[in-house]
N, C-alpha and C. Protein backbone atom coordinates (compact mmCIF):
# COMPACT_ATOMS: atom_id res chain seq x y z
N UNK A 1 0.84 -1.18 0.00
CA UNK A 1 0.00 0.00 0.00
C UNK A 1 0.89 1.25 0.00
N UNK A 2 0.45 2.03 -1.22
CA UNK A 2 1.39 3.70 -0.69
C UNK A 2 1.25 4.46 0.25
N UNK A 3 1.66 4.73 1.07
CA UNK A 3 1.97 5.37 2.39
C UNK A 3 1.09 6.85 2.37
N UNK A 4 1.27 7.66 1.02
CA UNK A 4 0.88 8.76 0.30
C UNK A 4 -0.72 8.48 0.41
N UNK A 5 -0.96 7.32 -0.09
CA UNK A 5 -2.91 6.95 0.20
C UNK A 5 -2.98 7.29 1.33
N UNK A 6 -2.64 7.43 2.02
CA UNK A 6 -3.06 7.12 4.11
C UNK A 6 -2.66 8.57 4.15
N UNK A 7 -1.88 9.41 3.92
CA UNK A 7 -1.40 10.09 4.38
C UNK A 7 -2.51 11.64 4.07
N UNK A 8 -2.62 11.46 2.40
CA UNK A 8 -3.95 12.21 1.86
C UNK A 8 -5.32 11.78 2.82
N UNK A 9 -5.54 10.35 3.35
CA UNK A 9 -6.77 10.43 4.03
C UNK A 9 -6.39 11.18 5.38
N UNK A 10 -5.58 11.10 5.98
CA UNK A 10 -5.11 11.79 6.74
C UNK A 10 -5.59 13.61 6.55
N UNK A 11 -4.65 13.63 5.81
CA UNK A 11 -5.53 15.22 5.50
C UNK A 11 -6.99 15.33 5.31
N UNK A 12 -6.99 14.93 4.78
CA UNK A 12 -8.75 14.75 4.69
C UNK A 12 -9.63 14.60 5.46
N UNK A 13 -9.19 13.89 6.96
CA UNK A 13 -9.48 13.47 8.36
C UNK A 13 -9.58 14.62 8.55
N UNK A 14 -8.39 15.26 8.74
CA UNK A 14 -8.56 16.83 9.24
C UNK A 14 -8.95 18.18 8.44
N UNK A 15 -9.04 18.17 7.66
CA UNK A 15 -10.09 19.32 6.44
C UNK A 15 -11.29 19.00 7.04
N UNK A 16 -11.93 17.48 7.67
CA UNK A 16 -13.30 17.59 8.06
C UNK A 16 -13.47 17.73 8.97
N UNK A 17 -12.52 17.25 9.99
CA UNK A 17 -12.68 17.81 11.62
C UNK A 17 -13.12 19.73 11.23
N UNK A 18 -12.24 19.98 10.78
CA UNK A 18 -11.91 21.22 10.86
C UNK A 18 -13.28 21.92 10.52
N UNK A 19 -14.03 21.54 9.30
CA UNK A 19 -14.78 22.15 8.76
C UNK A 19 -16.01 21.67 9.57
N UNK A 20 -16.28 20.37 10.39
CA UNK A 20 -17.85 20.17 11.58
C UNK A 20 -16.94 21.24 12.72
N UNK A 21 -15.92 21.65 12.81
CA UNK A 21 -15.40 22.76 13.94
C UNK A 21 -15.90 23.95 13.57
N UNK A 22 -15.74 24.21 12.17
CA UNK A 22 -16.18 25.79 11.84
C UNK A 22 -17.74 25.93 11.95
N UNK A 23 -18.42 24.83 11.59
CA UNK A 23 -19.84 24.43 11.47
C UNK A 23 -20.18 24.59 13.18
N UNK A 24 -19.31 23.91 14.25
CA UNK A 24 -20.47 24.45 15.41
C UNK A 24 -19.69 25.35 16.27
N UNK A 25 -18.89 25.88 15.27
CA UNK A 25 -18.59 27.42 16.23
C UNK A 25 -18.76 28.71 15.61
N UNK A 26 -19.42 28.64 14.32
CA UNK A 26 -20.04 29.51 14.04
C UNK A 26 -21.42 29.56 13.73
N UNK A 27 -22.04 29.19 12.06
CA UNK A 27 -23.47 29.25 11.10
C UNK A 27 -24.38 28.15 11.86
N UNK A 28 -23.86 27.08 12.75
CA UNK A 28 -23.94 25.91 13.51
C UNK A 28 -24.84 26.15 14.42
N UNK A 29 -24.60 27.53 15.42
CA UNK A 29 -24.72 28.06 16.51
C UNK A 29 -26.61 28.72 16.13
N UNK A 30 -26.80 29.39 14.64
CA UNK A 30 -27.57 30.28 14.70
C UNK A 30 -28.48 29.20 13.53
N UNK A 31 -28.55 28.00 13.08
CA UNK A 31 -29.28 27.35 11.93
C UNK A 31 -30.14 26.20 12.63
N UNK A 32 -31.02 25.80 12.29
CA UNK A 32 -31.02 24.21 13.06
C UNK A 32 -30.06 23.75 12.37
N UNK A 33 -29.73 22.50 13.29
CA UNK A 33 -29.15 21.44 13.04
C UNK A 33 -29.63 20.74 11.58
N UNK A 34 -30.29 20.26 11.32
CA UNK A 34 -29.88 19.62 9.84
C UNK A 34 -29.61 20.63 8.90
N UNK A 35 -30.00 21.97 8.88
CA UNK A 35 -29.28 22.79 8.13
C UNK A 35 -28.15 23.26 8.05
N UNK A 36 -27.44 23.08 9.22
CA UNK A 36 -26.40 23.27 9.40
C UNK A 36 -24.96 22.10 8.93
N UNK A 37 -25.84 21.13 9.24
CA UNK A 37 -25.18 19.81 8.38
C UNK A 37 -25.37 19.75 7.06
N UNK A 38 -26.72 20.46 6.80
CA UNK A 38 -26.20 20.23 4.76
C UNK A 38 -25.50 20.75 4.61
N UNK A 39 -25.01 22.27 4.73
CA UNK A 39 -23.57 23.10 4.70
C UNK A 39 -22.48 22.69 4.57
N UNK A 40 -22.63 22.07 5.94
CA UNK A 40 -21.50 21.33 6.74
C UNK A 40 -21.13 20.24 5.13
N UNK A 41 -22.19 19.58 4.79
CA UNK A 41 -21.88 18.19 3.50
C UNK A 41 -21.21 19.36 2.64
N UNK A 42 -22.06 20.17 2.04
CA UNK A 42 -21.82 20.89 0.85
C UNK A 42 -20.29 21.50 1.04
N UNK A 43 -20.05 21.79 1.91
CA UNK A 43 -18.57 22.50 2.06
C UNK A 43 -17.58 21.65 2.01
N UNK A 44 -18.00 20.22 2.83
CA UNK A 44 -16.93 18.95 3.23
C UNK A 44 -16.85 18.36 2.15
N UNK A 45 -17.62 18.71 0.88
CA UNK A 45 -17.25 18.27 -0.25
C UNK A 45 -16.56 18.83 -1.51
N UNK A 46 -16.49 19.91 -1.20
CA UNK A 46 -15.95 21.57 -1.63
C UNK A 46 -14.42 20.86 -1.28
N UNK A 47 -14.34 20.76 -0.25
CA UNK A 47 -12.71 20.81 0.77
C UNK A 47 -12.03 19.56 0.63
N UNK A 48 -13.04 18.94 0.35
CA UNK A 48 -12.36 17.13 0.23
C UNK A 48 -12.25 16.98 -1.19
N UNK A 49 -12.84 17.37 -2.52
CA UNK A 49 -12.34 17.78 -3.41
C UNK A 49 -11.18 18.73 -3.84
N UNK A 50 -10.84 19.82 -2.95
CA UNK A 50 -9.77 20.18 -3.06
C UNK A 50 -8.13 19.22 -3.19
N UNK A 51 -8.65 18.63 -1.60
CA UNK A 51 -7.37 17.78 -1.26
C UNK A 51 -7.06 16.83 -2.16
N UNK A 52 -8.56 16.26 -3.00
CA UNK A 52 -8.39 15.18 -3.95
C UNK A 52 -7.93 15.71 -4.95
N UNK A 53 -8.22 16.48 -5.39
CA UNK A 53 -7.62 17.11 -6.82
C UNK A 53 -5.95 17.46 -6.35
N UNK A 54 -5.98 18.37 -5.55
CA UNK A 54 -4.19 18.43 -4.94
C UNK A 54 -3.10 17.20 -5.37
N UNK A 55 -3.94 16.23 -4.50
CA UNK A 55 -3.02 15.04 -4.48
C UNK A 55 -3.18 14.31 -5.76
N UNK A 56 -4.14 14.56 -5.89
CA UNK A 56 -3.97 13.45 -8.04
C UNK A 56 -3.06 14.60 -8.87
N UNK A 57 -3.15 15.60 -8.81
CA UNK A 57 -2.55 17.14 -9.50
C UNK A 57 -0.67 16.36 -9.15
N UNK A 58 0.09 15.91 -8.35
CA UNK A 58 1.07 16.25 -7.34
C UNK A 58 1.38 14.14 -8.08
N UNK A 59 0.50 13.41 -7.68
CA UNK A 59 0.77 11.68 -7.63
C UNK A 59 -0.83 11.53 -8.54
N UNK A 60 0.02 11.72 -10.17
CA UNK A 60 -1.06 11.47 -10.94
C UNK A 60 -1.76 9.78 -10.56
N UNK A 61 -2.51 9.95 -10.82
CA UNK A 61 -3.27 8.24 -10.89
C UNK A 61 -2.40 7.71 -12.28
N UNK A 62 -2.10 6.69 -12.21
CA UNK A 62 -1.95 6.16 -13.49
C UNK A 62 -2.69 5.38 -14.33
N UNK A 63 -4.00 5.00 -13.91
CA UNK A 63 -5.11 4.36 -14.55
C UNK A 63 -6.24 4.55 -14.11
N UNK A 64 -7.46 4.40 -14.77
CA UNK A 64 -8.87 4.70 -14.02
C UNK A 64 -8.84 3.93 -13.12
N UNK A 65 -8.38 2.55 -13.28
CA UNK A 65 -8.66 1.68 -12.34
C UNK A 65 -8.40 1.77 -10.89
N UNK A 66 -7.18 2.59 -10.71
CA UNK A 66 -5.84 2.82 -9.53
C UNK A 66 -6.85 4.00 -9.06
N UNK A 67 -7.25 5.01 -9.99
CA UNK A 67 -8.32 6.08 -9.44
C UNK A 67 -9.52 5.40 -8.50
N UNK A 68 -10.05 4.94 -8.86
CA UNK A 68 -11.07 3.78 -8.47
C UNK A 68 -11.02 3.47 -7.23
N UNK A 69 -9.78 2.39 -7.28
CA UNK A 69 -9.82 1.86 -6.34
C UNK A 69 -9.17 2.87 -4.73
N UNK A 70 -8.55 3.36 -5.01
CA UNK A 70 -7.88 4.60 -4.45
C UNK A 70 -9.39 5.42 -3.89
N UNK A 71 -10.25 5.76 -4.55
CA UNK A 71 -11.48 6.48 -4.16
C UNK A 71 -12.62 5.48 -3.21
N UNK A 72 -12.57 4.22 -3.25
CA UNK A 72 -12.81 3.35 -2.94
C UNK A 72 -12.23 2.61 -1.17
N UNK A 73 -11.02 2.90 -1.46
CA UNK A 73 -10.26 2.63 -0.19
C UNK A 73 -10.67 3.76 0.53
N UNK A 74 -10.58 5.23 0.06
CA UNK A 74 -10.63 6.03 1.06
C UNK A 74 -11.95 6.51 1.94
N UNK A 75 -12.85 5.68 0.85
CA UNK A 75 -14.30 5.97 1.30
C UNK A 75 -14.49 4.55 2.33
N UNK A 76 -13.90 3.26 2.30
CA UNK A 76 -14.08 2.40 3.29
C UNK A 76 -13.27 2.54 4.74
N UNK A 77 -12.41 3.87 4.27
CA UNK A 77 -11.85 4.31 5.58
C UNK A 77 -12.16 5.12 6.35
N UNK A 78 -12.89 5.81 5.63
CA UNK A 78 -13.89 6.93 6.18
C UNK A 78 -15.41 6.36 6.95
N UNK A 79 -15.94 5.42 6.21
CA UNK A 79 -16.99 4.60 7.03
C UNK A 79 -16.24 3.93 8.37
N UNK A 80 -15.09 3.17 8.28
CA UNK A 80 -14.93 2.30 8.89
C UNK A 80 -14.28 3.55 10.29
N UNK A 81 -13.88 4.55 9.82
CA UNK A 81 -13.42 5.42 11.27
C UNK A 81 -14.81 5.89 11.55
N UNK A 82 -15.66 6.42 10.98
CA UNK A 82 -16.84 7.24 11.53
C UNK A 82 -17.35 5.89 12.21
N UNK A 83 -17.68 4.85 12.28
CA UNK A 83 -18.56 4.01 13.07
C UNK A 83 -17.35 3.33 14.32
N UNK A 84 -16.51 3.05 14.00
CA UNK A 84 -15.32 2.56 14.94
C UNK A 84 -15.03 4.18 16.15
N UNK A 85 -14.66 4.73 15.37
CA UNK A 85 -14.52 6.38 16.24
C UNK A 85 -15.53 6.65 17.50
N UNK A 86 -16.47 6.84 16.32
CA UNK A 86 -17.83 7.65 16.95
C UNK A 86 -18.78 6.56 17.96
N UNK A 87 -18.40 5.46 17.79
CA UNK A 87 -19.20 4.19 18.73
C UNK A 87 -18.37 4.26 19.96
N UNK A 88 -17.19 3.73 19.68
CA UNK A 88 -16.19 3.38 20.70
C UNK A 88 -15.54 4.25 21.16
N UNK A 89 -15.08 5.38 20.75
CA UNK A 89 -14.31 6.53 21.39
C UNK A 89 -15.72 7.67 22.11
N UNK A 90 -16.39 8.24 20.71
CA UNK A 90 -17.45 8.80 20.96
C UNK A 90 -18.79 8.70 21.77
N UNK A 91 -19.04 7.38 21.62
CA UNK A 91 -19.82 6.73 22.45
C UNK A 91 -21.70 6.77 22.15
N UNK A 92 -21.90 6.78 20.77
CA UNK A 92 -22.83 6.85 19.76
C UNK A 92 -23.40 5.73 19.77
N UNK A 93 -24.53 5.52 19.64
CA UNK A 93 -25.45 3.94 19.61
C UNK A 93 -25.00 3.97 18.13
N UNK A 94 -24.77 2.71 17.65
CA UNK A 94 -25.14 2.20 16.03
C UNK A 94 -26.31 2.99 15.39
N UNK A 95 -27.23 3.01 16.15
CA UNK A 95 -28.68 3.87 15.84
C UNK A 95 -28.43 5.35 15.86
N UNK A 96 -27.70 5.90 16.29
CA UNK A 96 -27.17 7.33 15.64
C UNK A 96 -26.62 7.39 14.66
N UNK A 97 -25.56 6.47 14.80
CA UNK A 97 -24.71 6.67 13.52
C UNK A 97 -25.28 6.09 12.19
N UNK A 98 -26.06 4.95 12.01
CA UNK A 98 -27.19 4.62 10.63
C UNK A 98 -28.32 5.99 10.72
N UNK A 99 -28.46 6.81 11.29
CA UNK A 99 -29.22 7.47 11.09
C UNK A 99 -28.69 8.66 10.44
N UNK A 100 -27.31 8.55 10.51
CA UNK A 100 -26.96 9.61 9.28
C UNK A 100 -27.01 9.70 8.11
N UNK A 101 -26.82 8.13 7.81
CA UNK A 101 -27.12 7.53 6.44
C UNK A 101 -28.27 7.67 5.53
N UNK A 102 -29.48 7.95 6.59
CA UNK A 102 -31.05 8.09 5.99
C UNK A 102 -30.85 9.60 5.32
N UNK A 103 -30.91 9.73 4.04
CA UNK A 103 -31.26 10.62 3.32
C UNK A 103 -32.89 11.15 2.81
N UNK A 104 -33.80 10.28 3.15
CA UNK A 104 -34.79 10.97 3.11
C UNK A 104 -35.11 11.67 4.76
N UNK A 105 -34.66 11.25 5.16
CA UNK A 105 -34.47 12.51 6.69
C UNK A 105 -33.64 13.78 6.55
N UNK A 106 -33.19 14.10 4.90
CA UNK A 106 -32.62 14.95 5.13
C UNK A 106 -31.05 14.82 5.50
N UNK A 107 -30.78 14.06 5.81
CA UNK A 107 -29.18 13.91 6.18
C UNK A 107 -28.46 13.52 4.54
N UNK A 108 -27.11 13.89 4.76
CA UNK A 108 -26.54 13.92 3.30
C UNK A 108 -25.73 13.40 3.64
N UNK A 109 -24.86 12.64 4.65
CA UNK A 109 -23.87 12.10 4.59
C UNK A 109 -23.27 10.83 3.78
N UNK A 110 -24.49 10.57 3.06
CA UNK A 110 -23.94 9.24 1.84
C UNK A 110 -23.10 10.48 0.56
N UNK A 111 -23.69 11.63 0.82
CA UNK A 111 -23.56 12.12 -0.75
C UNK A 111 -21.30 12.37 -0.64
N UNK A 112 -20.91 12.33 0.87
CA UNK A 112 -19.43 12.55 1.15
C UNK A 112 -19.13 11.29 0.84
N UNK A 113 -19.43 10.28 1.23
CA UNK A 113 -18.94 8.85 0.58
C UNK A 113 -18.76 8.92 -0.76
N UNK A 114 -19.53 9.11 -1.44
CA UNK A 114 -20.05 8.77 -2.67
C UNK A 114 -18.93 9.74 -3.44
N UNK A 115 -18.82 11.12 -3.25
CA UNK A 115 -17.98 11.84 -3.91
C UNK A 115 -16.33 11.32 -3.25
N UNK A 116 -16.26 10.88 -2.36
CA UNK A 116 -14.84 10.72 -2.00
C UNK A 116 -14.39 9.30 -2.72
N UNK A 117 -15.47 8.33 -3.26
CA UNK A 117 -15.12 7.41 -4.03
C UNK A 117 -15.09 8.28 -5.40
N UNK A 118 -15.96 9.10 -5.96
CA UNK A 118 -15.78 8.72 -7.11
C UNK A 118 -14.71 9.99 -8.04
N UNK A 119 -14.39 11.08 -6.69
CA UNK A 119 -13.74 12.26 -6.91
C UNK A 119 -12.27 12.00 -7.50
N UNK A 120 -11.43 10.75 -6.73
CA UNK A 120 -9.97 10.55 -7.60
C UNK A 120 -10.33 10.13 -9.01
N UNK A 121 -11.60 9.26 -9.80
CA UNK A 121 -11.66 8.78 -11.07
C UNK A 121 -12.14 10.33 -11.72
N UNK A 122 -12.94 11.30 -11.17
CA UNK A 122 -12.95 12.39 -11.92
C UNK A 122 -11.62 13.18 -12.21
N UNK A 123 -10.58 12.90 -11.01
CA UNK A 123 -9.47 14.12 -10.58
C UNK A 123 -8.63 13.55 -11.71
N UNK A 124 -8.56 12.13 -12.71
CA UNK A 124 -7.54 11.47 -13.07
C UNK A 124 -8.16 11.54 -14.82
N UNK A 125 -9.39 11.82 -14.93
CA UNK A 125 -9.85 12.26 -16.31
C UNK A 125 -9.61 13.29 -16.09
N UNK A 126 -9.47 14.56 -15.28
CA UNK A 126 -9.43 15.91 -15.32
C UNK A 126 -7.61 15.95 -15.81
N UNK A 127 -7.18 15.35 -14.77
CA UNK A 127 -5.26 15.99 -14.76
C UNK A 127 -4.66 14.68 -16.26
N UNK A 128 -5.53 13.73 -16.46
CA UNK A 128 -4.85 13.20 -17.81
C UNK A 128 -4.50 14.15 -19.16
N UNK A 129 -3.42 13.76 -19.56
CA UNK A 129 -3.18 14.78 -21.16
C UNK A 129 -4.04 14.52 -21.83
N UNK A 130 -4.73 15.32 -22.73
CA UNK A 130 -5.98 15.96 -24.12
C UNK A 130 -5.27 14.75 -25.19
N UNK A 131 -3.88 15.16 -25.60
CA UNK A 131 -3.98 13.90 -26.52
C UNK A 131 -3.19 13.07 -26.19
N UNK A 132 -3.00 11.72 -25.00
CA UNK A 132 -3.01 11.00 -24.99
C UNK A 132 -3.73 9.98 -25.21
N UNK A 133 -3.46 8.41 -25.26
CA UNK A 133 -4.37 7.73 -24.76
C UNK A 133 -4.55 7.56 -23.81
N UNK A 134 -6.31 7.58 -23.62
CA UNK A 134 -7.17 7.28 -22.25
C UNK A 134 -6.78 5.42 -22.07
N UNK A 135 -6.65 5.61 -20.43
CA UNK A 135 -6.49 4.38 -20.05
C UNK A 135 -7.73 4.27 -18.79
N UNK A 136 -8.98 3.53 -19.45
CA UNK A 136 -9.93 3.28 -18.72
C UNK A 136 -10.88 2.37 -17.89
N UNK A 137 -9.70 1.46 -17.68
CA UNK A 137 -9.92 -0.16 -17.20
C UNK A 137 -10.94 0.17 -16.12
């Protein structure tokens, strides 16, 4: 495994701490709560696209596939800390934490999964050369 994978989720760990920090110490304070969490999605996906594009920009992908799977890993690391974290450190019933998942309640937190998988296969059609060949396994 590249060290560089872990290290980008790493950042990424903290772009989102940072950004549910800005969320309840400021717009957090004065919104309800689920409005304040769509923000909170809409921005954490703003910011976690940044880092993704950074790091594909810097350690091109070399295949869709490597994009993929790379977007893939980082999104099963991101589930697997939010329920491991937030249960056992945090101290969250299972039933809190699946309840973030429900999107017809309004919660958006599938839509950060979903872009953090599929953001390195966009970041790697974006930073590929115009006339090369596409490599799209």
């Amino acid at each position: 495994m590249n060290i560089r994978l872990l290290i980008a989720w790493f950042v990424m760990l903290l772009v989102s701490i940072l950004n549910g920090t800005l969320r309840d110490f400021t717009y957090g304070k004065h919104l309800p709560e689920l409005l304040a969490h769509q923000l909170s999605t809409a921005s954490s996906i703003v910011l976690l696209g940044g880092v993704i594009f950074l790091y594909a920009r810097r350690w091109a992908f070399t295949s869709a596939r490597q994009a993929w799977q790379t977007g893939l890993f980082w999104m099963s690391l991101t589930v697997a800390f939010e329920f491991l974290f937030f249960h056992y450190v945090g101290g969250h019933s299972w039933q809190v934490l699946l309840a973030n998942y429900d999107m017809s309640e309004g919660r958006l937190w599938p839509l950060i999964l979903l872009w953090v998988a599929i953001a390195p296969y966009l970041a790697f059609r974006f930073f590929q050369p115009r006339n090369s060949p596409t490599n799209h396994e």
